[in-house]
N, C-alpha and C. Protein backbone atom coordinates (compact mmCIF):
# COMPACT_ATOMS: atom_id res chain seq x y z
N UNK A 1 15.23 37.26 -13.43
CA UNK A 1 14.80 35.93 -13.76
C UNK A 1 15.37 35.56 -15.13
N UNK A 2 15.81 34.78 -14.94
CA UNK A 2 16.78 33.93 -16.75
C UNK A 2 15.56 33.03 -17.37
N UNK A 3 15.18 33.77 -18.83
CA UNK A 3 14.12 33.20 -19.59
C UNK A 3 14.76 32.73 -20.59
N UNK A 4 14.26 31.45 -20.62
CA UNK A 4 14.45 30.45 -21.49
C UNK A 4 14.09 31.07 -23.23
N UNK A 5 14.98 30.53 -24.13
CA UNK A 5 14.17 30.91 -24.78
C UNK A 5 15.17 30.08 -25.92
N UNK A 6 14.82 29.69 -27.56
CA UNK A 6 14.71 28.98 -28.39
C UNK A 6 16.78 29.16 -28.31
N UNK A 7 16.87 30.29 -28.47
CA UNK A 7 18.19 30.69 -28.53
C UNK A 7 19.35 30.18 -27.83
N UNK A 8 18.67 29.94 -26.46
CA UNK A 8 19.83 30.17 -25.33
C UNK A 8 19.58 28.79 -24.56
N UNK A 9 18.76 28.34 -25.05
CA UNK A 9 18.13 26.79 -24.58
C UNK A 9 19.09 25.87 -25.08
N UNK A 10 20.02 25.84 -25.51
CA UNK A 10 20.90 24.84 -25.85
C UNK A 10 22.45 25.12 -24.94
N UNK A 11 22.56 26.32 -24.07
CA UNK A 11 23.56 26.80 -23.90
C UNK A 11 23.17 25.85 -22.39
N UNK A 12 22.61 24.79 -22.24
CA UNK A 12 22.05 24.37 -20.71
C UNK A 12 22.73 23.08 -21.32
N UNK A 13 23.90 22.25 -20.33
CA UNK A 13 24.99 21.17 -20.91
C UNK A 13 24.27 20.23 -20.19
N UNK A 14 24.49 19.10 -20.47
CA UNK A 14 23.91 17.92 -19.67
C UNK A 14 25.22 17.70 -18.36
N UNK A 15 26.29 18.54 -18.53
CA UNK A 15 26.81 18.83 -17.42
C UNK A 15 26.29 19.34 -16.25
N UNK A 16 26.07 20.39 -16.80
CA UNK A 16 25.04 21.59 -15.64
C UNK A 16 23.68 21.09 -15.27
N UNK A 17 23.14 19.83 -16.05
CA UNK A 17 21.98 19.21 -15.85
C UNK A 17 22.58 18.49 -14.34
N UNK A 18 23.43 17.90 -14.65
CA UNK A 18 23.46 17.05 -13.71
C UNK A 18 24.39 17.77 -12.21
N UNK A 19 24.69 18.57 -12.87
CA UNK A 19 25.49 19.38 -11.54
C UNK A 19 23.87 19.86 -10.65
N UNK A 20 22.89 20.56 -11.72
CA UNK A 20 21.82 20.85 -10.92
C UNK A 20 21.28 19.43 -9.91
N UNK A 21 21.49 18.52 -10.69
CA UNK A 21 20.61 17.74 -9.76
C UNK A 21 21.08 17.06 -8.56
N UNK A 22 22.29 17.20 -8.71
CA UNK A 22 23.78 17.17 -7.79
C UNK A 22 23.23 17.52 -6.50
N UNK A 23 22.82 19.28 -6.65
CA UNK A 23 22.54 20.07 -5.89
C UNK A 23 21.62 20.24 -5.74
N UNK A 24 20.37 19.95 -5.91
CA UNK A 24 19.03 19.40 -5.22
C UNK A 24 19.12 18.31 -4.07
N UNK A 25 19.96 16.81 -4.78
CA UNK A 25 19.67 15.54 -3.82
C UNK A 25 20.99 15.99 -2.77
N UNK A 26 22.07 17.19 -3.04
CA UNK A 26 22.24 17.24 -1.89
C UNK A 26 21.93 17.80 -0.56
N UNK A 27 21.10 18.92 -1.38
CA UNK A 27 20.17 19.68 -0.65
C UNK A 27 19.25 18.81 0.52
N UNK A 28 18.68 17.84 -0.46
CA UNK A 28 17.72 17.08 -0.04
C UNK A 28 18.56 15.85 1.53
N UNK A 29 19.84 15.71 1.57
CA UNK A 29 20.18 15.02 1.86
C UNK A 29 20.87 15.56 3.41
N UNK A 30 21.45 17.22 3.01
CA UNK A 30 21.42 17.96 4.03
C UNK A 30 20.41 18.05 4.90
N UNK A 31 19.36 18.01 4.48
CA UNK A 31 17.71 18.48 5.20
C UNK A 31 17.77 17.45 5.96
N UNK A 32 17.92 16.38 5.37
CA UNK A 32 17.47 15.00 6.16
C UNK A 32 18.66 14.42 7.65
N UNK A 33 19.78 15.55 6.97
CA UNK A 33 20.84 15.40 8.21
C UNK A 33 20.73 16.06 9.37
N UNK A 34 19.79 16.74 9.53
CA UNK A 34 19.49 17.63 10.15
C UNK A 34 18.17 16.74 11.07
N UNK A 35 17.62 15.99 10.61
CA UNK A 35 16.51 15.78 11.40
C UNK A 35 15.35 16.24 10.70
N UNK A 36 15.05 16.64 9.57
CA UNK A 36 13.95 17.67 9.03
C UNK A 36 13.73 17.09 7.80
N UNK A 37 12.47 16.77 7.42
CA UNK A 37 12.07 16.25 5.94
C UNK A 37 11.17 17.72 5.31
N UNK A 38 11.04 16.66 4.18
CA UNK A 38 10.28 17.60 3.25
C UNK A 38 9.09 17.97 3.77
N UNK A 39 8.74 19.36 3.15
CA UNK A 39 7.56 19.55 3.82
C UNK A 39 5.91 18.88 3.36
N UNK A 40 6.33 18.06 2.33
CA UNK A 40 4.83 17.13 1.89
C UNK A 40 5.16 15.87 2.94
N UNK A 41 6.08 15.89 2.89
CA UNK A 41 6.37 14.27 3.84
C UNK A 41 5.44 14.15 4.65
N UNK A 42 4.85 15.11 5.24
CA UNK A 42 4.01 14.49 6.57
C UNK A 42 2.24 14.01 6.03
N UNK A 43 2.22 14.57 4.97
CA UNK A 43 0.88 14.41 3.90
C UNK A 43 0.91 12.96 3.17
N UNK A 44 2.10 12.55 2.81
CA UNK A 44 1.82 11.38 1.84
C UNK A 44 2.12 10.16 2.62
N UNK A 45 1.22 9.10 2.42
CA UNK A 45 0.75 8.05 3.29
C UNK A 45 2.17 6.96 3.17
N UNK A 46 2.13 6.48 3.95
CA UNK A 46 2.97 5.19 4.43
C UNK A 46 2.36 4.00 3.20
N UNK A 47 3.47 3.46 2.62
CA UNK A 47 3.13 2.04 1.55
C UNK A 47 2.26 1.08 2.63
N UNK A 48 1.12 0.52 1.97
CA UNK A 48 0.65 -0.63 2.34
C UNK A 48 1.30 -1.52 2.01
N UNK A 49 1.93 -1.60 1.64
CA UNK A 49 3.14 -3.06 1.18
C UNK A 49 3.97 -2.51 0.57
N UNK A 50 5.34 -2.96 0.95
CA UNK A 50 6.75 -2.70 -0.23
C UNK A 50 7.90 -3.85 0.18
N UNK A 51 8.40 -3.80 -0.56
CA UNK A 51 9.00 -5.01 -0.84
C UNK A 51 10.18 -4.74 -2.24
N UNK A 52 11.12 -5.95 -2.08
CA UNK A 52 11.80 -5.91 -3.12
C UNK A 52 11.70 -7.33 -4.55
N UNK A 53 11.57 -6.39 -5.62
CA UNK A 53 11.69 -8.03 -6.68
C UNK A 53 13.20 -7.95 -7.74
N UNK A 54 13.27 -9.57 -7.49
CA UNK A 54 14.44 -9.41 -8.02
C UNK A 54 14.26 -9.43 -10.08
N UNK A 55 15.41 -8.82 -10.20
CA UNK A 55 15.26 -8.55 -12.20
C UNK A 55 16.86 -8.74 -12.14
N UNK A 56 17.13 -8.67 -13.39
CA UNK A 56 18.37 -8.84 -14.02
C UNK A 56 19.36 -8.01 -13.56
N UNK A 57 20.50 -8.49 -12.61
CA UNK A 57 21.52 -7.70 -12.04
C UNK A 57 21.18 -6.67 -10.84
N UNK A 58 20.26 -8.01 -9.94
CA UNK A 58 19.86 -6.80 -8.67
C UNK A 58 18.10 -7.35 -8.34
N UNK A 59 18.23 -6.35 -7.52
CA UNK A 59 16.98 -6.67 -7.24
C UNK A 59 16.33 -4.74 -7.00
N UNK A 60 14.69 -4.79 -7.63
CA UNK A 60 14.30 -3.44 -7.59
C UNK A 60 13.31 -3.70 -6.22
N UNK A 61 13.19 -2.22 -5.41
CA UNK A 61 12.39 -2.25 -4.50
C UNK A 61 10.88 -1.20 -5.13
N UNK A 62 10.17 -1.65 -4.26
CA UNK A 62 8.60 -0.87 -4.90
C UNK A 62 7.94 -0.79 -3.76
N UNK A 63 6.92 0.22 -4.06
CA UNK A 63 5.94 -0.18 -2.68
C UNK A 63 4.09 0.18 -3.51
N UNK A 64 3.59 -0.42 -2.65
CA UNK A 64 1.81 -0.19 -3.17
C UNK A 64 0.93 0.62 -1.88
N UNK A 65 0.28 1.58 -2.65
CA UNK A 65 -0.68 2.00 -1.58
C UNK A 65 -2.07 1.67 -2.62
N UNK A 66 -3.59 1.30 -2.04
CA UNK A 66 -4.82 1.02 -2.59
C UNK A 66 -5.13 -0.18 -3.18
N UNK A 67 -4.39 -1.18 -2.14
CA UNK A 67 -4.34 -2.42 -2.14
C UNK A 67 -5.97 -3.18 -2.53
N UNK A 68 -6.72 -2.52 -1.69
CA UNK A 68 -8.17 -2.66 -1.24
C UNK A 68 -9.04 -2.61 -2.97
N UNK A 69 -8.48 -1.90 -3.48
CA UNK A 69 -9.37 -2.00 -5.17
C UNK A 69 -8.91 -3.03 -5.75
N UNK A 70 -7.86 -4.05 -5.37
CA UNK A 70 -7.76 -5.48 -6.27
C UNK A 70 -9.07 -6.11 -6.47
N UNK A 71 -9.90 -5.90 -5.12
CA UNK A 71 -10.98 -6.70 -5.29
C UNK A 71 -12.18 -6.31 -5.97
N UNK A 72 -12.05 -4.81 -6.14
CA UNK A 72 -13.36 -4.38 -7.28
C UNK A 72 -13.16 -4.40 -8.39
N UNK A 73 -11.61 -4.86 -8.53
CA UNK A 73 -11.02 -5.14 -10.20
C UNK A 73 -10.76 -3.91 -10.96
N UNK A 74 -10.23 -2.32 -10.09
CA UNK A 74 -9.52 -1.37 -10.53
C UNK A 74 -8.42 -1.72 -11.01
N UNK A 75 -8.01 -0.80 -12.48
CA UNK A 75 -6.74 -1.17 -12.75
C UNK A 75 -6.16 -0.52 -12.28
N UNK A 76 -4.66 -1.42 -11.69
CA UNK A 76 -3.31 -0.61 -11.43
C UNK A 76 -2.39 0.47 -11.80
N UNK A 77 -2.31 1.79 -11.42
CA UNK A 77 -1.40 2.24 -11.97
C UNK A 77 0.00 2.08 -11.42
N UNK A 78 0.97 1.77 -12.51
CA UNK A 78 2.47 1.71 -12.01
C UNK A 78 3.50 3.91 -12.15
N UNK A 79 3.79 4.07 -11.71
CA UNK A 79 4.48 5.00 -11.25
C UNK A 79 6.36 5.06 -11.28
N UNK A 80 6.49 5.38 -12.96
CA UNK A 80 8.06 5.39 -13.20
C UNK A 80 8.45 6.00 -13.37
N UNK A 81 9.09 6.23 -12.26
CA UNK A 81 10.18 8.08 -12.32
C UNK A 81 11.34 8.26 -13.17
N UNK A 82 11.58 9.10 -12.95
CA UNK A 82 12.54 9.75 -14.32
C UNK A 82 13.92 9.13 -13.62
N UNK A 83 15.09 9.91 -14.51
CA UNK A 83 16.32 9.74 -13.95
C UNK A 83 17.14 9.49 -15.31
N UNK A 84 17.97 8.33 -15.36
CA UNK A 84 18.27 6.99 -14.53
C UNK A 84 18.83 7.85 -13.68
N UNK A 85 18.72 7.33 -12.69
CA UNK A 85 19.42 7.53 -11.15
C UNK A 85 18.39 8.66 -10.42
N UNK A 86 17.59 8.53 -10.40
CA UNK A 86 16.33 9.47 -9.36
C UNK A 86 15.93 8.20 -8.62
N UNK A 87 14.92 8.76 -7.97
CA UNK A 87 13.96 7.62 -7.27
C UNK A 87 12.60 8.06 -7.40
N UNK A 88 11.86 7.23 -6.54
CA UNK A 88 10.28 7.59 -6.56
C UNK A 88 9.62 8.67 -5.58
N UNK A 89 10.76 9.11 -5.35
CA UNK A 89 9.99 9.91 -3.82
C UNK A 89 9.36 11.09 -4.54
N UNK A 90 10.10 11.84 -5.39
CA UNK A 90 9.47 13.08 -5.63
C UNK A 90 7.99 13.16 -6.67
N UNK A 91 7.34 11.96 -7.01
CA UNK A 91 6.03 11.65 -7.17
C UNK A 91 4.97 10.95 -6.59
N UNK A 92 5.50 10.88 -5.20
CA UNK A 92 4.81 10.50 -4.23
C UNK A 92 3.26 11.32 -3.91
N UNK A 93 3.35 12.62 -4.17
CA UNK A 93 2.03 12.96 -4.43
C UNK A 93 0.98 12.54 -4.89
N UNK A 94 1.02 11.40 -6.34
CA UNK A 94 0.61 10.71 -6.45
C UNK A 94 -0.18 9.46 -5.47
N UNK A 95 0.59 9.21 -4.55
CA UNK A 95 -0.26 8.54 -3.63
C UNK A 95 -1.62 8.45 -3.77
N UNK A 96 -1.83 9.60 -3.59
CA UNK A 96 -3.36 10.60 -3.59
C UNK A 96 -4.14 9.35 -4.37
N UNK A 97 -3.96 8.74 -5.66
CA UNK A 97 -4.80 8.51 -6.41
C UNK A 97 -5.11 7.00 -5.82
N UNK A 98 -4.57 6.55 -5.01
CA UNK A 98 -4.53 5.11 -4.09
C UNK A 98 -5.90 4.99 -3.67
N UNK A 99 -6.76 6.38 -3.53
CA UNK A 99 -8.27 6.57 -3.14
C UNK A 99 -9.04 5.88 -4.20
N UNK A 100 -8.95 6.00 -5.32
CA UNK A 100 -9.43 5.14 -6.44
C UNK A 100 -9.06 4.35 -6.86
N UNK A 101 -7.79 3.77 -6.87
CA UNK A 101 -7.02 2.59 -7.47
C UNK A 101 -6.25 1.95 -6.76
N UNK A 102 -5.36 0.66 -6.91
CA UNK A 102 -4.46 0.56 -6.46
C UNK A 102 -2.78 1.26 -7.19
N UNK A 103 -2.02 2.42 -6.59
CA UNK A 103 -0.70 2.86 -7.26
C UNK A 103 0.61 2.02 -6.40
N UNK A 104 1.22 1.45 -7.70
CA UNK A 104 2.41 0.94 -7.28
C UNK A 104 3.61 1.92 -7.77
N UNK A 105 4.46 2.22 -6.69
CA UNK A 105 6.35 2.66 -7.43
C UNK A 105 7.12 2.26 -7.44
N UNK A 106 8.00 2.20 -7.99
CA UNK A 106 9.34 1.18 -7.88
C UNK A 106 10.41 2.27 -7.97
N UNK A 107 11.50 1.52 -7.68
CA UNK A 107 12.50 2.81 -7.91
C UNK A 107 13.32 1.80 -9.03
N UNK A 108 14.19 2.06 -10.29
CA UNK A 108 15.07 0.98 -11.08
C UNK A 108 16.17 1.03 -10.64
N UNK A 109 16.78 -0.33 -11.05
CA UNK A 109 17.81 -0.39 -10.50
C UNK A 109 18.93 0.53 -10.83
N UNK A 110 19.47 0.69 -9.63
CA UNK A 110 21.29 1.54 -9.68
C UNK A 110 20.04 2.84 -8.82
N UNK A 111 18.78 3.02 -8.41
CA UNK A 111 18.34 4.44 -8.28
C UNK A 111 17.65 3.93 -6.76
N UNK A 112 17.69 5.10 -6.13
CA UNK A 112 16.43 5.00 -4.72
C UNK A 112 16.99 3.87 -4.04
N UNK A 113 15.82 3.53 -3.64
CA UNK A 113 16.07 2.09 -2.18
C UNK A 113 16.48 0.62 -2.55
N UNK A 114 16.41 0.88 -4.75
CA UNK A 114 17.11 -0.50 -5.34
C UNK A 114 18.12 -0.63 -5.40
N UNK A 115 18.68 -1.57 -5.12
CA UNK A 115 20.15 -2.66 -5.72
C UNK A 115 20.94 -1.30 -6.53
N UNK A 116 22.19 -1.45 -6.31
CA UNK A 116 23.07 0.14 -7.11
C UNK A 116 24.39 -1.25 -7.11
N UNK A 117 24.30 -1.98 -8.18
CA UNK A 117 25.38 -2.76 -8.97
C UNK A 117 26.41 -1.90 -10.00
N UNK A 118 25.80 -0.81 -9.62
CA UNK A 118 26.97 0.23 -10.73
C UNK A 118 27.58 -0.38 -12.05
N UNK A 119 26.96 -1.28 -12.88
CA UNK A 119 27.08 -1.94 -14.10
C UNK A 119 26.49 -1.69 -14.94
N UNK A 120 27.69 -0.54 -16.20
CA UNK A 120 27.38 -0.36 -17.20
C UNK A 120 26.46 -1.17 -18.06
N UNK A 121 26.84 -2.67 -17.80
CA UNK A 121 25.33 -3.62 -19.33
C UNK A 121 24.24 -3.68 -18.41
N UNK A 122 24.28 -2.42 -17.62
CA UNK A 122 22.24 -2.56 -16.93
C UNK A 122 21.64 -1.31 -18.22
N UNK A 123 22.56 -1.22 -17.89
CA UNK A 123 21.53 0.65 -18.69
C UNK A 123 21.42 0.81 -20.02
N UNK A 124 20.89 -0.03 -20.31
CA UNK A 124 19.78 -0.34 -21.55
C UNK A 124 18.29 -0.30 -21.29
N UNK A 125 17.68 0.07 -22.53
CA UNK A 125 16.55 0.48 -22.47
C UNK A 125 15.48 -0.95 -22.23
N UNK A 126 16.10 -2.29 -23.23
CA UNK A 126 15.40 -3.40 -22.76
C UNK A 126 15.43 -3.61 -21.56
N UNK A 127 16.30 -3.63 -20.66
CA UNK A 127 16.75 -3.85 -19.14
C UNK A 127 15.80 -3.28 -18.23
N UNK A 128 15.59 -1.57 -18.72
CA UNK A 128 14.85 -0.58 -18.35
C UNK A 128 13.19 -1.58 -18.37
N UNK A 129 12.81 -1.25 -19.74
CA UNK A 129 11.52 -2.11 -20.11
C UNK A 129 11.00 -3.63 -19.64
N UNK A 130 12.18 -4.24 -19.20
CA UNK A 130 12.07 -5.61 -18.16
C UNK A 130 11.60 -5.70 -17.21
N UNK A 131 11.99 -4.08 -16.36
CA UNK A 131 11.66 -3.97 -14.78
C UNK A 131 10.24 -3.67 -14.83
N UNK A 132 9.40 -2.88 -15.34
CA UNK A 132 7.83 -3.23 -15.69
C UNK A 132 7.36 -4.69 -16.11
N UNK A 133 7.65 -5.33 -16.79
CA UNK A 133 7.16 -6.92 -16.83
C UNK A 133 7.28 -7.71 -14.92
N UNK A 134 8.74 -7.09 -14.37
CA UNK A 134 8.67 -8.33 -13.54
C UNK A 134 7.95 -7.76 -11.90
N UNK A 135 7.72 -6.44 -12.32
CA UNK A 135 6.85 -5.42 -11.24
C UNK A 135 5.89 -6.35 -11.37
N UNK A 136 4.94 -6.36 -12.72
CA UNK A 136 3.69 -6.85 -13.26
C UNK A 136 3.57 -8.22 -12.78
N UNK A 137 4.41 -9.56 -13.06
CA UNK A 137 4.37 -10.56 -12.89
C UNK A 137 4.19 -10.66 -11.18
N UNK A 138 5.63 -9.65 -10.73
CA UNK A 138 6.01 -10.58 -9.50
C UNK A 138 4.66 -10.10 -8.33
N UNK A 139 3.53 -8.90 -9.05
CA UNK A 139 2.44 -8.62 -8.34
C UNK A 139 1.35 -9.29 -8.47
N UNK A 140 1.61 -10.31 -9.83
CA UNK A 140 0.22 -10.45 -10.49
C UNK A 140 -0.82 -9.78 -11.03
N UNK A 141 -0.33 -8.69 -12.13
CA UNK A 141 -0.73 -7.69 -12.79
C UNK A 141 -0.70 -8.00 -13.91
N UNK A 142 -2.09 -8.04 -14.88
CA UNK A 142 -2.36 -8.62 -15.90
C UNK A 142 -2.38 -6.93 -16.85
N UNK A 143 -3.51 -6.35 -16.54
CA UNK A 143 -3.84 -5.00 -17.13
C UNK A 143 -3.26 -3.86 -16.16
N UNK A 144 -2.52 -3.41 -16.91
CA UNK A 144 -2.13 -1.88 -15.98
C UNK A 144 -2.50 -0.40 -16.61
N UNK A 145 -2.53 0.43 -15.91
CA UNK A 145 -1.80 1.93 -16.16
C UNK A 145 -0.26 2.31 -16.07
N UNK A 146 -0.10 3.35 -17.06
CA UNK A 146 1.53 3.48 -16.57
C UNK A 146 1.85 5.15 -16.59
N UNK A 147 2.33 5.68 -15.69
CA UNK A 147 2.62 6.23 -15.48
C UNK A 147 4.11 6.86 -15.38
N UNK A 148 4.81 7.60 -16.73
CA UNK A 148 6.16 7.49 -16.84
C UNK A 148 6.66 8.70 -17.23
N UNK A 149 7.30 9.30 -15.58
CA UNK A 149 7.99 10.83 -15.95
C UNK A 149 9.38 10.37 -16.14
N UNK A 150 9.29 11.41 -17.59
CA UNK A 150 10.62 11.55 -18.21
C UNK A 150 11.30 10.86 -18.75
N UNK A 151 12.49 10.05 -17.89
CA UNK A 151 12.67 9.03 -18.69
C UNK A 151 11.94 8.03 -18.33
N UNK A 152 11.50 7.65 -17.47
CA UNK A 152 10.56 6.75 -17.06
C UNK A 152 9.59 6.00 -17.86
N UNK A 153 9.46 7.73 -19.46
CA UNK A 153 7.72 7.58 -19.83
C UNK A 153 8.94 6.87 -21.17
């Protein structure tokens, strides 16, 4: 087993970062060629609504499960995955919390089931920080939760 450690923790390139992740989503992509999903897939619930909103250079897709707590006036949590260039699937576990709230995900643009305009003046951090305002607006979300792995947070 290769232990990390203060020393040797820098010897990990954002090359090899991304070669790893290379080789996960192709992993992931093999599986799915095959006929065969993940093995949580059959556990995490189908979106009660998803849909796409449009933002600056594209349009992002999202979906909501725990629709049903708008009306007891739970706040929303939003759900922003890491990356740039991941999607929302691999915090889909999250779902789960749809029992108490309503959880929305989006995927940003260029990532997942959104718009991939492959344009360098998207990938800015204001651009980034936009796509939460127009999630919020285009749902009618005044007060939220946020929820943000990695780069997401």
């Amino acid at each position: 087993m290769y232990k990390i450690t203060r020393r040797n923790m820098y010897k990990i390139t954002r090359r090899k970062m991304l070669q790893g992740a290379g080789v996960v989503a192709g992993t992931g992509l093999f599986i799915r060629s095959l006929g065969l999903r993940a093995a949580w897939a059959d556990f995490v619930r189908e979106p009660e609504r998803a849909g796409y909103i449009p933002v600056t250079g594209g349009r992002i897709w999202y979906r909501l499960n725990g629709g049903r707590h708008f009306a007891a006036g739970k706040t929303p949590l939003i759900v922003i995955h890491g990356g740039p260039g991941m999607s929302h699937h691999y915090l889909l576990p999250l779902v789960d919390l749809a029992d108490e709230r309503p959880v929305i995900f989006y995927d940003q643009l260029d990532s997942g089931h959104s718009d991939r305009p492959n344009d360098p003046a998207n990938w800015v951090v204001e651009r980034f920080v936009s796509e939460v305002d127009a999630v919020r607006e285009a749902l009618g979300l005044d007060r939220v939760l946020v929820f943000g792995n990695s780069w997401g947070g």
